[in-house]
Protein backbone atom coordinates (compact mmCIF):
# COMPACT_ATOMS: atom_id res chain seq x y z
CA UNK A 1 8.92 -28.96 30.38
CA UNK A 2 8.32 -26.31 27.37
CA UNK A 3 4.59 -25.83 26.74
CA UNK A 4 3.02 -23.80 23.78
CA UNK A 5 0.35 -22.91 22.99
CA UNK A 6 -0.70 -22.44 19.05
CA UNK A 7 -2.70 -19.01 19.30
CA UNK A 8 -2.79 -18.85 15.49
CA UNK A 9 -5.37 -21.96 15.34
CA UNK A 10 -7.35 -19.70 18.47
CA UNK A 11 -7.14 -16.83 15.77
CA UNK A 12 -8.39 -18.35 12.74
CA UNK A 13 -11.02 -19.74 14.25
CA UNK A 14 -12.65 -16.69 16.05
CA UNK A 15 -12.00 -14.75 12.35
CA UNK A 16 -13.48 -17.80 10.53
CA UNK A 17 -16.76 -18.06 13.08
CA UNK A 18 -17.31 -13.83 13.04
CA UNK A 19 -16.37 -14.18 9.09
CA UNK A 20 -19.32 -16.99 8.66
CA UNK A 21 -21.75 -15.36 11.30
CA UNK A 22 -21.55 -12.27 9.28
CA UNK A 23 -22.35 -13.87 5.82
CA UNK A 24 -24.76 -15.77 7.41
CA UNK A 25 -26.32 -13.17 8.53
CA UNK A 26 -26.46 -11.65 5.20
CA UNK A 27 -28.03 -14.42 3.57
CA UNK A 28 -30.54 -15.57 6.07
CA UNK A 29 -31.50 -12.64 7.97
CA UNK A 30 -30.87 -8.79 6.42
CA UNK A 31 -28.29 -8.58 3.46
CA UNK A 32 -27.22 -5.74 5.22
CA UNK A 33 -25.65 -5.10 8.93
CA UNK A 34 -25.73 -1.14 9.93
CA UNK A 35 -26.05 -0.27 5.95
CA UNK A 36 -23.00 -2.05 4.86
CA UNK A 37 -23.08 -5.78 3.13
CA UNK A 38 -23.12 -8.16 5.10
CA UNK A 39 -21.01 -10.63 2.97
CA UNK A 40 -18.17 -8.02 2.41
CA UNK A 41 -18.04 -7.34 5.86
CA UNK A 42 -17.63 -11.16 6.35
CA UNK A 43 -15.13 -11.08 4.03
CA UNK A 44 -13.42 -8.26 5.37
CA UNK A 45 -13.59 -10.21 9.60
CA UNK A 46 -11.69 -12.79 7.26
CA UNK A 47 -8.90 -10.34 5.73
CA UNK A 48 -8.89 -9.11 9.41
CA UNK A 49 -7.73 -12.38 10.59
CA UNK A 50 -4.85 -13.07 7.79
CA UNK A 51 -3.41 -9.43 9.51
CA UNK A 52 -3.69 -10.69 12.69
CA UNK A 53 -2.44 -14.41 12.30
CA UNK A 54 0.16 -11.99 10.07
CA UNK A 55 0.70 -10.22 13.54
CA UNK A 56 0.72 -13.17 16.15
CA UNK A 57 3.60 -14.56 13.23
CA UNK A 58 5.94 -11.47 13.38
CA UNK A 59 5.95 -11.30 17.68
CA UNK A 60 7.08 -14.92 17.21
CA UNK A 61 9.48 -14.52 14.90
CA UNK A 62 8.21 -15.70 11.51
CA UNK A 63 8.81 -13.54 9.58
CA UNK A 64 8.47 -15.43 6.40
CA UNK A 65 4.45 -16.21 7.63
CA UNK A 66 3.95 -12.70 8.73
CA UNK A 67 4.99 -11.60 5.33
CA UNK A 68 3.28 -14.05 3.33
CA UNK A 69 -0.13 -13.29 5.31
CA UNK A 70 0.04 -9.73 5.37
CA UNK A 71 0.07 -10.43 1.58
CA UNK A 72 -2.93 -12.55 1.38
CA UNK A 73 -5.09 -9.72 4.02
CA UNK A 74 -4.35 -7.32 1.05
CA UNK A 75 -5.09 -9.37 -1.82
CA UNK A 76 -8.17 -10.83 -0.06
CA UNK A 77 -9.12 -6.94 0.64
CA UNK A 78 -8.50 -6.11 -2.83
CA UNK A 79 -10.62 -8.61 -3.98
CA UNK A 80 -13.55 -7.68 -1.73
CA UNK A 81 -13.16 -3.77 -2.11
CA UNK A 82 -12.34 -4.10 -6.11
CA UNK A 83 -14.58 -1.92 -7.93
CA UNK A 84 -13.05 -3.05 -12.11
CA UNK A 85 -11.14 -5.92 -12.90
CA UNK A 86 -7.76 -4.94 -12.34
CA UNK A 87 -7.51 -4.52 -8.32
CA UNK A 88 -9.46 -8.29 -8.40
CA UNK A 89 -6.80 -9.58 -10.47
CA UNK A 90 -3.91 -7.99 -8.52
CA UNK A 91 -5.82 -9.36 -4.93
CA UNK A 92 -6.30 -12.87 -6.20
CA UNK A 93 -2.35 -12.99 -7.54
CA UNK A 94 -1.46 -11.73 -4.40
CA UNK A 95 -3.71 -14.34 -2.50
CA UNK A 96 -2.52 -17.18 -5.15
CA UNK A 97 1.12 -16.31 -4.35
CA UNK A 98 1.05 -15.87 -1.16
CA UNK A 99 -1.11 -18.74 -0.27
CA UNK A 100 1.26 -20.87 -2.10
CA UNK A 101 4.11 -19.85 -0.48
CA UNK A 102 2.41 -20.43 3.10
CA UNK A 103 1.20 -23.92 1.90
CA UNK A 104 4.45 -24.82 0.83
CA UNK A 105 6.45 -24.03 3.88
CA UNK A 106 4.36 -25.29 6.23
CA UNK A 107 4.48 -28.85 4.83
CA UNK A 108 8.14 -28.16 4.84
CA UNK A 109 8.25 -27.63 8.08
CA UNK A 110 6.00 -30.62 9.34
CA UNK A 111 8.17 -33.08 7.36
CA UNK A 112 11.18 -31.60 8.46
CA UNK A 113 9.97 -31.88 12.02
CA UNK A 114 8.36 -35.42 11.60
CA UNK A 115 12.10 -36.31 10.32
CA UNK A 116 13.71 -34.98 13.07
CA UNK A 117 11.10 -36.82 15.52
CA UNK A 118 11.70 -39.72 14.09
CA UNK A 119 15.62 -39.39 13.72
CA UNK A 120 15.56 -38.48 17.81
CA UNK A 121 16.65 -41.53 19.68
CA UNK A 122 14.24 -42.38 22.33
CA UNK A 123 14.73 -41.11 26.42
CA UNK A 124 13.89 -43.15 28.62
């Protein structure tokens, strides 16, 4: 029997609970952790973990997710270290597109594999 295990889920939920402890922090207790934001360094734990999920995606051989979330750690680090207009516009294209594209092939894939489920004839 072939077990997995989906480390991606493990990874965006340690990012998303540093990435919320840190912004909580910043509003509740000091808006600032060793002199920096706090909220941008949330924001940057949360970049951190679209560049590893993009990581964890390229050692298993998606390519297509790496890609597309090695796009969205940029344009979500543009956005946070944009100092005018233009490198916020460029990070939230980047974090548009490349969200998109992830959202889209991902329900792709789930259909395709509740299709092939169902199309499976039953062992018994």
């Amino acid at each position: 029997m072939d077990e997995t295990v989906d480390v991606q889920e493990q990874a965006i939920g340690a990012g998303s609970i540093a990435a919320l402890a840190l912004v909580a922090y910043g509003r509740f207790i000091d808006e600032t952790l060793f002199g920096v934001d706090a909220t941008t360094l949330g924001l940057g734990a949360f970049a951190a973990t679209f560049a590893a999920v993009a990581l964890l995606h390229g050692a298993y051989g998606r390519r297509d997710f790496a890609v597309s979330h090695a796009v969205s750690a940029v344009g979500l680090g543009l956005v946070v270290l944009a100092s005018s207009v233009l490198p916020m516009l460029v990070g939230l294209v980047l974090l548009i597109g490349a969200g998109s594209y992830t959202a889209r092939t991902t329900i792709r894939a789930r259909n395709e594999a509740t299709e092939e489920r169902e199309a499976a004839p039953e062992n018994a």
